[in-house]
C-alpha atoms as a PDB file:
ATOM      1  CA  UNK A   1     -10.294   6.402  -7.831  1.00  0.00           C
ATOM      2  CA  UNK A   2      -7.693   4.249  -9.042  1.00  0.00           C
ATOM      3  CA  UNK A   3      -9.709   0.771  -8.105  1.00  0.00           C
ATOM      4  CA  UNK A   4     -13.229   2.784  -9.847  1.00  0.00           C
ATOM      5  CA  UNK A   5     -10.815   3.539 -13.172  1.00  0.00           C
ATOM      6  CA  UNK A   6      -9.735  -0.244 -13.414  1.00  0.00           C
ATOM      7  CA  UNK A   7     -13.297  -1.424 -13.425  1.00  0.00           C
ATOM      8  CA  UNK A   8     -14.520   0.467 -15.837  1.00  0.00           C
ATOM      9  CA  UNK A   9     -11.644  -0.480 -18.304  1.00  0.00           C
ATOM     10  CA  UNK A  10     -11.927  -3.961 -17.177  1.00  0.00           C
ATOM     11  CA  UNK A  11     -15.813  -3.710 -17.863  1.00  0.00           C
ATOM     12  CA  UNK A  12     -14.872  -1.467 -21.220  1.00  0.00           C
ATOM     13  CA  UNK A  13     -12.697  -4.610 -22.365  1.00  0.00           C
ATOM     14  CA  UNK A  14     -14.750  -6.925 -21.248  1.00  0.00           C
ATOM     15  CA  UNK A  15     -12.101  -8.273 -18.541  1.00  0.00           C
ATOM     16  CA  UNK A  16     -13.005 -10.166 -15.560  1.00  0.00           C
ATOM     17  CA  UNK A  17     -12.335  -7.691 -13.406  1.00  0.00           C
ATOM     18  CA  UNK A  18     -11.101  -9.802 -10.435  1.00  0.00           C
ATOM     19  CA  UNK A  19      -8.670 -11.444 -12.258  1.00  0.00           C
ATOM     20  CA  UNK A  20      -7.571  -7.871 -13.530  1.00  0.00           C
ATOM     21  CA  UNK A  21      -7.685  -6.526 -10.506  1.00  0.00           C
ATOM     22  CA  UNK A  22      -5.121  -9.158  -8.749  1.00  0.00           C
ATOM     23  CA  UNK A  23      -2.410  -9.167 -11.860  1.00  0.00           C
ATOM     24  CA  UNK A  24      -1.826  -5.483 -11.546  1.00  0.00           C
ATOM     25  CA  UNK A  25      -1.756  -5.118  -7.802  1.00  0.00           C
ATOM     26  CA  UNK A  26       1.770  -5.827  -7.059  1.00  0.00           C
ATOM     27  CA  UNK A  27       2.510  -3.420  -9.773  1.00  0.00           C
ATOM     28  CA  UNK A  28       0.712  -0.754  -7.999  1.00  0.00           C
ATOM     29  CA  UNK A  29       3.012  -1.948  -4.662  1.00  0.00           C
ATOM     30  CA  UNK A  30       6.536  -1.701  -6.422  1.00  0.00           C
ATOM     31  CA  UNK A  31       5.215   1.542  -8.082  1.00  0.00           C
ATOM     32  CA  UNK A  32       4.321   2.978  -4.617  1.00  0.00           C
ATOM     33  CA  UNK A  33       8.370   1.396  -3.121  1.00  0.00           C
ATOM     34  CA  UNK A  34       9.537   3.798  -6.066  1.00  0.00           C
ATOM     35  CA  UNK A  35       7.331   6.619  -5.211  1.00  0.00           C
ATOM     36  CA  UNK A  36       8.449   6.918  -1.931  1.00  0.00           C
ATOM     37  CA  UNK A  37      11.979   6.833  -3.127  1.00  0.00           C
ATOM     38  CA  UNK A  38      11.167  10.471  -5.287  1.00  0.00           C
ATOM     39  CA  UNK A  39       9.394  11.428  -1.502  1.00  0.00           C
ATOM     40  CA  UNK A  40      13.078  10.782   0.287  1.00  0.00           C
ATOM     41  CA  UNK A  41      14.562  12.721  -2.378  1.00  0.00           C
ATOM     42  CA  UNK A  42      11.989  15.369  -2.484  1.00  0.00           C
ATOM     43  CA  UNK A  43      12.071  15.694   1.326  1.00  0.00           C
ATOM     44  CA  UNK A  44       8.274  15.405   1.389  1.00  0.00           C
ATOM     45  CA  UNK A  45       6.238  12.779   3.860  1.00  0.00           C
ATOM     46  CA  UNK A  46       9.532  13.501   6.483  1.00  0.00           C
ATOM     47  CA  UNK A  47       9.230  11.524   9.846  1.00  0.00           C
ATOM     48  CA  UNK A  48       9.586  12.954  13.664  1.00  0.00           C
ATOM     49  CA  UNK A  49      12.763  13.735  15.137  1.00  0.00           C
ATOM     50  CA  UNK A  50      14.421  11.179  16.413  1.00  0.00           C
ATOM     51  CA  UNK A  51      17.670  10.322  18.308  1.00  0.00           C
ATOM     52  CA  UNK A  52      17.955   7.211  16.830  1.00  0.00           C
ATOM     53  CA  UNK A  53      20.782   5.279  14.770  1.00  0.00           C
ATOM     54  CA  UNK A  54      18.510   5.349  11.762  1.00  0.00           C
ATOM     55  CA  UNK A  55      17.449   9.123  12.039  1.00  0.00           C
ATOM     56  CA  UNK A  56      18.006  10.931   8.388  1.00  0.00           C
ATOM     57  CA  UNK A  57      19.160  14.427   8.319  1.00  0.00           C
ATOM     58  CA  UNK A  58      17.904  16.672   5.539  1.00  0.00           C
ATOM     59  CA  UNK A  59      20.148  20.312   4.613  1.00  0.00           C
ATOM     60  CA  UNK A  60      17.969  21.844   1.990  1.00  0.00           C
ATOM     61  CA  UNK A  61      14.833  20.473   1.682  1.00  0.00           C
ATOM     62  CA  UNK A  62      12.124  23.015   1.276  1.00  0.00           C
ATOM     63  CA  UNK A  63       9.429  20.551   2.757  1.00  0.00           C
ATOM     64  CA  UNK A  64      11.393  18.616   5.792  1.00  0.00           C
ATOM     65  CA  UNK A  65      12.774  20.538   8.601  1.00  0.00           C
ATOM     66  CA  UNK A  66      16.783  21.030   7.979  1.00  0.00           C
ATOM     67  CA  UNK A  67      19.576  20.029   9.946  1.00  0.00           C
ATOM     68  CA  UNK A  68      17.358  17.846  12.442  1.00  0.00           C
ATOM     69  CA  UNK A  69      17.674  14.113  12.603  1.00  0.00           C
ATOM     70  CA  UNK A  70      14.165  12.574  11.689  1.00  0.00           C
ATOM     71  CA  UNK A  71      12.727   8.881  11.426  1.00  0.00           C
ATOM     72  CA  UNK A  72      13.237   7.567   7.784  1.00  0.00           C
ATOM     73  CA  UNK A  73       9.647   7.140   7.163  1.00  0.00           C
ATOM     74  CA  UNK A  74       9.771   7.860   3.399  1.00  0.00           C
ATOM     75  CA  UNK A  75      12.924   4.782   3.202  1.00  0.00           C
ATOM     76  CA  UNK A  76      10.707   2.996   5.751  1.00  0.00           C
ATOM     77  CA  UNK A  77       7.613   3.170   3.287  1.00  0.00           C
ATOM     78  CA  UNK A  78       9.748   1.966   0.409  1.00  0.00           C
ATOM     79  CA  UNK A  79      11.118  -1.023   1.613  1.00  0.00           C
ATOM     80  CA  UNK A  80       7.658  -1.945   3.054  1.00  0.00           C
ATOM     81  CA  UNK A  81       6.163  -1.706  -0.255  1.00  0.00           C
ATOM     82  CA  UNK A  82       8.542  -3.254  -2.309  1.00  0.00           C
ATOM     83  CA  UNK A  83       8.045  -6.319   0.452  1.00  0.00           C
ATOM     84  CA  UNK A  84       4.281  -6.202  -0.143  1.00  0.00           C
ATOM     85  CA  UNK A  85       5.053  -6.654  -4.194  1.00  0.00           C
ATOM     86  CA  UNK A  86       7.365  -9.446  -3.148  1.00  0.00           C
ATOM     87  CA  UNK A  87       4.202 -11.255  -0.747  1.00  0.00           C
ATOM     88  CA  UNK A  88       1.837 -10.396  -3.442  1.00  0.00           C
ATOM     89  CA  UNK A  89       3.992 -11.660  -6.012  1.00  0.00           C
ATOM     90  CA  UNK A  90       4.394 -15.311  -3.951  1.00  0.00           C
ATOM     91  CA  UNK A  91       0.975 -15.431  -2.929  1.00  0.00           C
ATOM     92  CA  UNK A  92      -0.527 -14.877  -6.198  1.00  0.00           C
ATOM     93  CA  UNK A  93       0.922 -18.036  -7.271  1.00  0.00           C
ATOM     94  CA  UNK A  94      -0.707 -20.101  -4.307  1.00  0.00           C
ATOM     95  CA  UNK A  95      -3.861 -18.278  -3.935  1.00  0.00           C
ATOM     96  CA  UNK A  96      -7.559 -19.774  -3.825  1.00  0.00           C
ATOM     97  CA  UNK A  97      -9.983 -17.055  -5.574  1.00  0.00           C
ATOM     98  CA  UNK A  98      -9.853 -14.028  -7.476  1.00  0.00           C
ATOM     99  CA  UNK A  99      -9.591 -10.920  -5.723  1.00  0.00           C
ATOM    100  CA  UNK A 100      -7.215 -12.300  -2.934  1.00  0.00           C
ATOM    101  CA  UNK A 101      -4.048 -10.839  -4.083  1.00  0.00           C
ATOM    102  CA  UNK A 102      -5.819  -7.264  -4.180  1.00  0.00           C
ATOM    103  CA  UNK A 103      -7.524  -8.045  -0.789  1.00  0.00           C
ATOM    104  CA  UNK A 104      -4.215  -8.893   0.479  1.00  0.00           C
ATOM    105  CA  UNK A 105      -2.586  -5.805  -0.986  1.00  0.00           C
ATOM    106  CA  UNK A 106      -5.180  -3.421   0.209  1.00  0.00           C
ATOM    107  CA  UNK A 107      -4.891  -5.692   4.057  1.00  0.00           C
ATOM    108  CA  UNK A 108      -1.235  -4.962   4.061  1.00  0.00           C
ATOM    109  CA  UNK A 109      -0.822  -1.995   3.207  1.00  0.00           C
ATOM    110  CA  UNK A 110      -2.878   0.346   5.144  1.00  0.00           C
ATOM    111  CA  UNK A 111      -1.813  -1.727   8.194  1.00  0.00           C
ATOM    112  CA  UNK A 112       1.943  -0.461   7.441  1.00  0.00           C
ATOM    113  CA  UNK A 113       0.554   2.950   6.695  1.00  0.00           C
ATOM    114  CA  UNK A 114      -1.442   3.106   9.632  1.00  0.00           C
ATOM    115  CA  UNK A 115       1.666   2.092  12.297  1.00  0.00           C
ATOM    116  CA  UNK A 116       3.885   4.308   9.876  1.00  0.00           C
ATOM    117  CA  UNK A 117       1.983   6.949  10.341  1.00  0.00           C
ATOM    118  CA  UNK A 118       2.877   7.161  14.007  1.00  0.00           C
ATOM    119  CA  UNK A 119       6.016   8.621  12.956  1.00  0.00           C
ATOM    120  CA  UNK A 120       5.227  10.839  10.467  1.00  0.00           C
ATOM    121  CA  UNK A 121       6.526  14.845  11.224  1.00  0.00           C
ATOM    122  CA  UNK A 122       4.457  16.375   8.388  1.00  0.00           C
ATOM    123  CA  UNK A 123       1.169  17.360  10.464  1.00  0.00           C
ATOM    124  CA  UNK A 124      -0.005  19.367   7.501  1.00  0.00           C
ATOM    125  CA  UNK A 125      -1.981  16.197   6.260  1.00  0.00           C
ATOM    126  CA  UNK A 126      -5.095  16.508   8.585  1.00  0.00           C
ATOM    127  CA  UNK A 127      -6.373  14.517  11.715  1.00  0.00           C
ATOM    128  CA  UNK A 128      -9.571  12.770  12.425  1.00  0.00           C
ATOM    129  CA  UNK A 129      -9.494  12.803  16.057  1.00  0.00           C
ATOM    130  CA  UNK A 130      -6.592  11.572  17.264  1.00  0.00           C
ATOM    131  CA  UNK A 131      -5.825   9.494  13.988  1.00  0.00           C
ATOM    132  CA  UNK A 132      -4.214  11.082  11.164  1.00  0.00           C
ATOM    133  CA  UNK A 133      -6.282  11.596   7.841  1.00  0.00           C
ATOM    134  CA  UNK A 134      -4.214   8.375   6.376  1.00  0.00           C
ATOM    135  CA  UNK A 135      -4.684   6.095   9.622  1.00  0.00           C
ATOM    136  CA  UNK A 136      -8.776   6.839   9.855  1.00  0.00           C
ATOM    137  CA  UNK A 137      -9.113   5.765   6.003  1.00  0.00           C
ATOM    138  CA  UNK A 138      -6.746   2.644   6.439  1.00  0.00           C
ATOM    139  CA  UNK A 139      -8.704   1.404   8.765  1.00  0.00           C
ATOM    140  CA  UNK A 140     -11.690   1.096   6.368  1.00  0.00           C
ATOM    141  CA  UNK A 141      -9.251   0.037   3.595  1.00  0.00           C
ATOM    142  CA  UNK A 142      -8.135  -2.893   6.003  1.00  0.00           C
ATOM    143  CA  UNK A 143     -11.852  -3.795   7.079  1.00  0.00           C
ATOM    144  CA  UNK A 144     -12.390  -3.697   2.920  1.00  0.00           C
ATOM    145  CA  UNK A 145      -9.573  -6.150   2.045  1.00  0.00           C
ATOM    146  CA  UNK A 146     -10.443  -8.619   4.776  1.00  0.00           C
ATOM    147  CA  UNK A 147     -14.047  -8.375   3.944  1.00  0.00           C
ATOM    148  CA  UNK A 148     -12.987  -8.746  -0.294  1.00  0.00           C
ATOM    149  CA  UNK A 149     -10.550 -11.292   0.974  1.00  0.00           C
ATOM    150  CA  UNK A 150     -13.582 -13.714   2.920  1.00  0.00           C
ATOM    151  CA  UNK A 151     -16.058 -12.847   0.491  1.00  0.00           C
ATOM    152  CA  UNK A 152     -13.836 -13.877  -3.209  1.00  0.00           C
ATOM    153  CA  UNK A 153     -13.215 -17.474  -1.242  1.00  0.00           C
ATOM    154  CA  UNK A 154     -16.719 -18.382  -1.314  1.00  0.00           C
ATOM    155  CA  UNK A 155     -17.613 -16.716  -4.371  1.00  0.00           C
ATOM    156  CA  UNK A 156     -14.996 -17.343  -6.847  1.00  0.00           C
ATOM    157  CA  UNK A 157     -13.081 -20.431  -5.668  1.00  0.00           C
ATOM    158  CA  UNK A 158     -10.121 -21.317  -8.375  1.00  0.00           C
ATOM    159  CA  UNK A 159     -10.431 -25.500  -9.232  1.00  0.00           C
ATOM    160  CA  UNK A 160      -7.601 -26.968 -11.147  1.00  0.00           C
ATOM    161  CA  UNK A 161     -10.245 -28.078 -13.821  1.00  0.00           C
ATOM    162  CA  UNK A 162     -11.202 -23.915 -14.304  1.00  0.00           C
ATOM    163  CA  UNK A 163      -7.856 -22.578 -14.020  1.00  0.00           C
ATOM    164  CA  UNK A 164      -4.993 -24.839 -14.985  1.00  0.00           C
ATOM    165  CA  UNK A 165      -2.766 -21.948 -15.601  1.00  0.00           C
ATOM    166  CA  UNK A 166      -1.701 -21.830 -11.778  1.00  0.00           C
END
């Protein structure tokens, strides 16, 4: 939905939309690092119990399940994402055609949300087999980006002579 709404305003404002597309992904990946952050706090998108070192304990969270050591998914999630801003942020600067950065984005994330998801307590999302509802659409999402990411290098190369700005 989010992707559909930025094509129509990039098509409303007469934007190249690829070009749109990659300046506002990493935004959309340190957004998501902060999102996750209200998610710890909130208790919400809690991981399985664990035994290990790492294992957060929650005492009056109305979502998580209290007093029961579980995998720091939500903390797990944020530093992940604020790492993808960080890649994106490098690789935008060295990249060869528009759309890569958001190909790369959409690539790396739902490869960290699918192996995340492995660890997530909160079964209340759905399954699609044995895959979570979040794991079965990543893998389309991934299969999207690598596709967008093949298929913007032979359309849309960047020369120096078009784009002297990078």
């Amino acid at each position: 939905g989010g992707i559909l709404a930025g094509y129509v305003f990039a098509r409303v404002k007469k934007m190249d939309f690829w070009k749109y597309f990659d300046l506002v992904v990493p935004s959309i990946a340190l957004a998501q690092g902060f999102g996750r952050i209200g998610c710890f706090l909130a208790g919400c998108c809690y991981g399985t119990e664990t035994t290990s070192p790492i294992g957060i304990v929650f005492h009056e969270s109305q979502f998580a399940p209290n007093g029961v050591p579980l995998v720091p998914t939500q903390t797990i999630s944020s530093i992940l994402n604020f790492l993808h801003f960080f890649v994106l942020i490098i690789f935008a600067k060295h990249k060869k055609a528009d759309g890569q950065v958001a190909a790369l984005y959409l690539i790396l994330y739902s490869i960290g949300r699918f192996i995340l998801e492995f660890y997530r307590g909160d079964l209340i999302r759905g399954t699609v087999g044995q895959l979570s509802t979040s794991q079965f659409i990543s893998i389309f999402v991934c299969i999207a980006g690598v596709i967008l990411f093949i298929i913007s290098g032979k359309r849309n190369p960047i020369t120096k002579e078009t784009d002297s700005g990078n």
